[in-house]
Protein backbone atom coordinates (compact mmCIF):
# COMPACT_ATOMS: atom_id res chain seq x y z
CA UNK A 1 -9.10 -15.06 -34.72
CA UNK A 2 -11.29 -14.01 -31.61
CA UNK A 3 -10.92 -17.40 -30.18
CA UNK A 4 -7.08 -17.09 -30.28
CA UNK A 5 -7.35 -14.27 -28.44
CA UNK A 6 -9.62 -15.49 -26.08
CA UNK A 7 -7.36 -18.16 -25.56
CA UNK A 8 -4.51 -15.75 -24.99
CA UNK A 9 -5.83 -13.75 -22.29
CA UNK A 10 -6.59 -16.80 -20.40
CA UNK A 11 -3.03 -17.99 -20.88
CA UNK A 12 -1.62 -14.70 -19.35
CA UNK A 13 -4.48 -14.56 -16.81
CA UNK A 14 -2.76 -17.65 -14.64
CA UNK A 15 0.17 -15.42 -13.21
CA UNK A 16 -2.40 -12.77 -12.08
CA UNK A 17 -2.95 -14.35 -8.84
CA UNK A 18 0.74 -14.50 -7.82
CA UNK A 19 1.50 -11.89 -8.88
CA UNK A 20 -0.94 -10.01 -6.64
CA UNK A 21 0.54 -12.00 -4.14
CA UNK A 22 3.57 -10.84 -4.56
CA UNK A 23 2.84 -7.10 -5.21
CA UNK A 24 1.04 -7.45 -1.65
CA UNK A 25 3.60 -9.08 0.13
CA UNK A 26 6.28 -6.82 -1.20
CA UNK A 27 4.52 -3.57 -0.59
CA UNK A 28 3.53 -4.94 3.43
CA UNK A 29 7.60 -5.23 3.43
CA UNK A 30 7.89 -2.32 2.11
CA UNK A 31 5.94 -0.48 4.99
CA UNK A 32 7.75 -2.97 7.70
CA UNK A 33 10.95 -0.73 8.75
CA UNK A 34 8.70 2.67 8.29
CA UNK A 35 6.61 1.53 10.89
CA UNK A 36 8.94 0.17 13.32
CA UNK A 37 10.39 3.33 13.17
CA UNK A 38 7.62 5.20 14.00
CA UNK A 39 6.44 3.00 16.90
CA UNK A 40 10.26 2.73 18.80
CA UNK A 41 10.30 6.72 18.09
CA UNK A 42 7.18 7.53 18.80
CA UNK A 43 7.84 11.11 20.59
CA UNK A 44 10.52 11.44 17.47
CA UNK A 45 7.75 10.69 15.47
CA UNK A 46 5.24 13.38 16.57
CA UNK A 47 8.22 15.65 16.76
CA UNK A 48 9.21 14.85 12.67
CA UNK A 49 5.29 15.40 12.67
CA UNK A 50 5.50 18.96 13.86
CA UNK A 51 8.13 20.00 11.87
CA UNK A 52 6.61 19.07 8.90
CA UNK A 53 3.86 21.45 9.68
CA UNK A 54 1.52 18.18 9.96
CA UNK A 55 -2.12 19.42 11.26
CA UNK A 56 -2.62 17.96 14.51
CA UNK A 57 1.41 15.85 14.93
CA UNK A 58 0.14 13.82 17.98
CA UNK A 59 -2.98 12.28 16.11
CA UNK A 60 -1.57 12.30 12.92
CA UNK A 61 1.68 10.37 14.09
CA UNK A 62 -1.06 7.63 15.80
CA UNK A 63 -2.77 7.57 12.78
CA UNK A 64 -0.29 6.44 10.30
CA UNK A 65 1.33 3.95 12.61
CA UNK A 66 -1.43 2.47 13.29
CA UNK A 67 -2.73 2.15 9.63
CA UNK A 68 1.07 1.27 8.31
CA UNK A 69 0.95 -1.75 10.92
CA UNK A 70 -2.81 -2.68 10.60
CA UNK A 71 -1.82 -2.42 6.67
CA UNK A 72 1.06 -4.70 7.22
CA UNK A 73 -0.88 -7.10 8.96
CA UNK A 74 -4.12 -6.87 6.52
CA UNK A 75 -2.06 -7.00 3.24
CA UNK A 76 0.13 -9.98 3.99
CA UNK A 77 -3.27 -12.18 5.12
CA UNK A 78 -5.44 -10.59 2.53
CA UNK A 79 -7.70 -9.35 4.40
CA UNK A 80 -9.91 -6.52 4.51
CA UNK A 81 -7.81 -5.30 1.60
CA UNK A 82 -9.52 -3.05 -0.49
CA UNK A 83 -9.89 -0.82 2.61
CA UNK A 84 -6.85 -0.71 4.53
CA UNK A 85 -5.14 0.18 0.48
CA UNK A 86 -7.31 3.35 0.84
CA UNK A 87 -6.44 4.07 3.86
CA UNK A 88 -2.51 3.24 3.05
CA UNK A 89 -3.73 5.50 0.25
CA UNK A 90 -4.19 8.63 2.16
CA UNK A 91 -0.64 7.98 3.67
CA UNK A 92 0.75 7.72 1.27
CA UNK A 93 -1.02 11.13 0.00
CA UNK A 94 0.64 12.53 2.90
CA UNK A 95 4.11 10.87 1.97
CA UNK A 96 3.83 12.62 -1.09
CA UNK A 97 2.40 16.41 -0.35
CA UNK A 98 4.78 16.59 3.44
CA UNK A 99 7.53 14.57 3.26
CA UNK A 100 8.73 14.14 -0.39
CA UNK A 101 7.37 16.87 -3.34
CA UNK A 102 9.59 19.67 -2.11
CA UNK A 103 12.32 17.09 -3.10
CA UNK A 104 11.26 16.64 -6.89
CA UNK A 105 10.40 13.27 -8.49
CA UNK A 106 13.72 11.04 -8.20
CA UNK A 107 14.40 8.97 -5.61
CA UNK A 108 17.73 9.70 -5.72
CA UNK A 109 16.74 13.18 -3.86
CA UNK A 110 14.11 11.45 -1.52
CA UNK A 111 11.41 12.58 -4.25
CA UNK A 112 7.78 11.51 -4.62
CA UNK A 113 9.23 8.63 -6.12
CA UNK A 114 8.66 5.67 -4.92
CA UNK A 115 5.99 6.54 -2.72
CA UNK A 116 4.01 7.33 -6.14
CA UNK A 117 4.67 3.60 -6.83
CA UNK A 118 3.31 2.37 -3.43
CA UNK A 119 0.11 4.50 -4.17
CA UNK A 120 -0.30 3.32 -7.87
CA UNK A 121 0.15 -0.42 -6.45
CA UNK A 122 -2.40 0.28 -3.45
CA UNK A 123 -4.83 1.75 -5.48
CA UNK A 124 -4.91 -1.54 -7.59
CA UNK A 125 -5.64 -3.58 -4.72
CA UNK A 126 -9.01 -0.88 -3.46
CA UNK A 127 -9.89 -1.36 -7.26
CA UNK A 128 -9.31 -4.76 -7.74
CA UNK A 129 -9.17 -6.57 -4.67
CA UNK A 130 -6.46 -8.88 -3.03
CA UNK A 131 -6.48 -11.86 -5.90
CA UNK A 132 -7.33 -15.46 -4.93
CA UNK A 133 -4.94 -16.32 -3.02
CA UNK A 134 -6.13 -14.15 0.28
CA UNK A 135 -8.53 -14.26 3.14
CA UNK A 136 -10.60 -11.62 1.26
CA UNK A 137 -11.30 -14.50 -1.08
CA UNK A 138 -11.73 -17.16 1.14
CA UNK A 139 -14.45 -15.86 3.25
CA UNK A 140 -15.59 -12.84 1.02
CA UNK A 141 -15.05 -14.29 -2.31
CA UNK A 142 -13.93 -10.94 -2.85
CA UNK A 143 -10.61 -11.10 -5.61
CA UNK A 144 -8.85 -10.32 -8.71
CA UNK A 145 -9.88 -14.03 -10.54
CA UNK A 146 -12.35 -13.18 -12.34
């Protein structure tokens, strides 16, 4: 019986390189438009920034563009990943506590939503790393294939 079992987690341990691959790829789209947004808007940005009561609007608004496009950049290649997910991490901490928890959990209300998911899914990545088929792995042999 315990070899069967063996034998099935190695069977359902084949997609769990593409599929890290895809979770990546999807969540680097995901912060695509967000960005763009920020960087064509910037003094709209810092202005959203202020409103929100965000310490410090001007940093803060350099900050998180940077890190979303660095991110979008770093997740796609696989690169560096564990550490740009924490840092996408903290923004996405600030997603949550500024932007969307005054509007409740759905999404359907611009709640904490979906940024919740984007967290959950980046804090995979800092805890497990990129998965084989990344950059992270190729020069770091850092990745999920154990």
């Amino acid at each position: 019986m315990k070899n069967i079992l063996a034998e099935v987690a190695v069977l359902f341990s084949y997609p769990r390189n593409l599929i890290f691959l895809a979770a990546r790829l999807t969540i680097a789209y995901g912060f695509a438009m967000p960005a763009l947004v920020k960087i064509n808007n910037f003094s709209d940005t810092v202005k959203w920034f202020e409103s929100l009561s965000i310490p410090f609007p001007v940093l803060a608004s350099y900050l998180v563009s940077g890190i979303e496009t660095m991110g979008i950049v770093l997740l796609i290649l696989g690169l560096f990943t564990r550490y740009i997910s924490v840092l996408l991490s903290f923004v996405m901490v600030g997603a949550i506590l500024f932007v969307h928890a005054p509007n409740g959990f759905a999404v359907a209300n611009n709640g904490f939503e979906i940024p919740l998911y984007y967290l959950l899914f980046l804090m995979l990545f800092a805890s497990f790393g990129a998965g084989k088929y990344s950059l992270d792995r190729l020069l770091f042999k850092d990745g999920s294939d154990e």
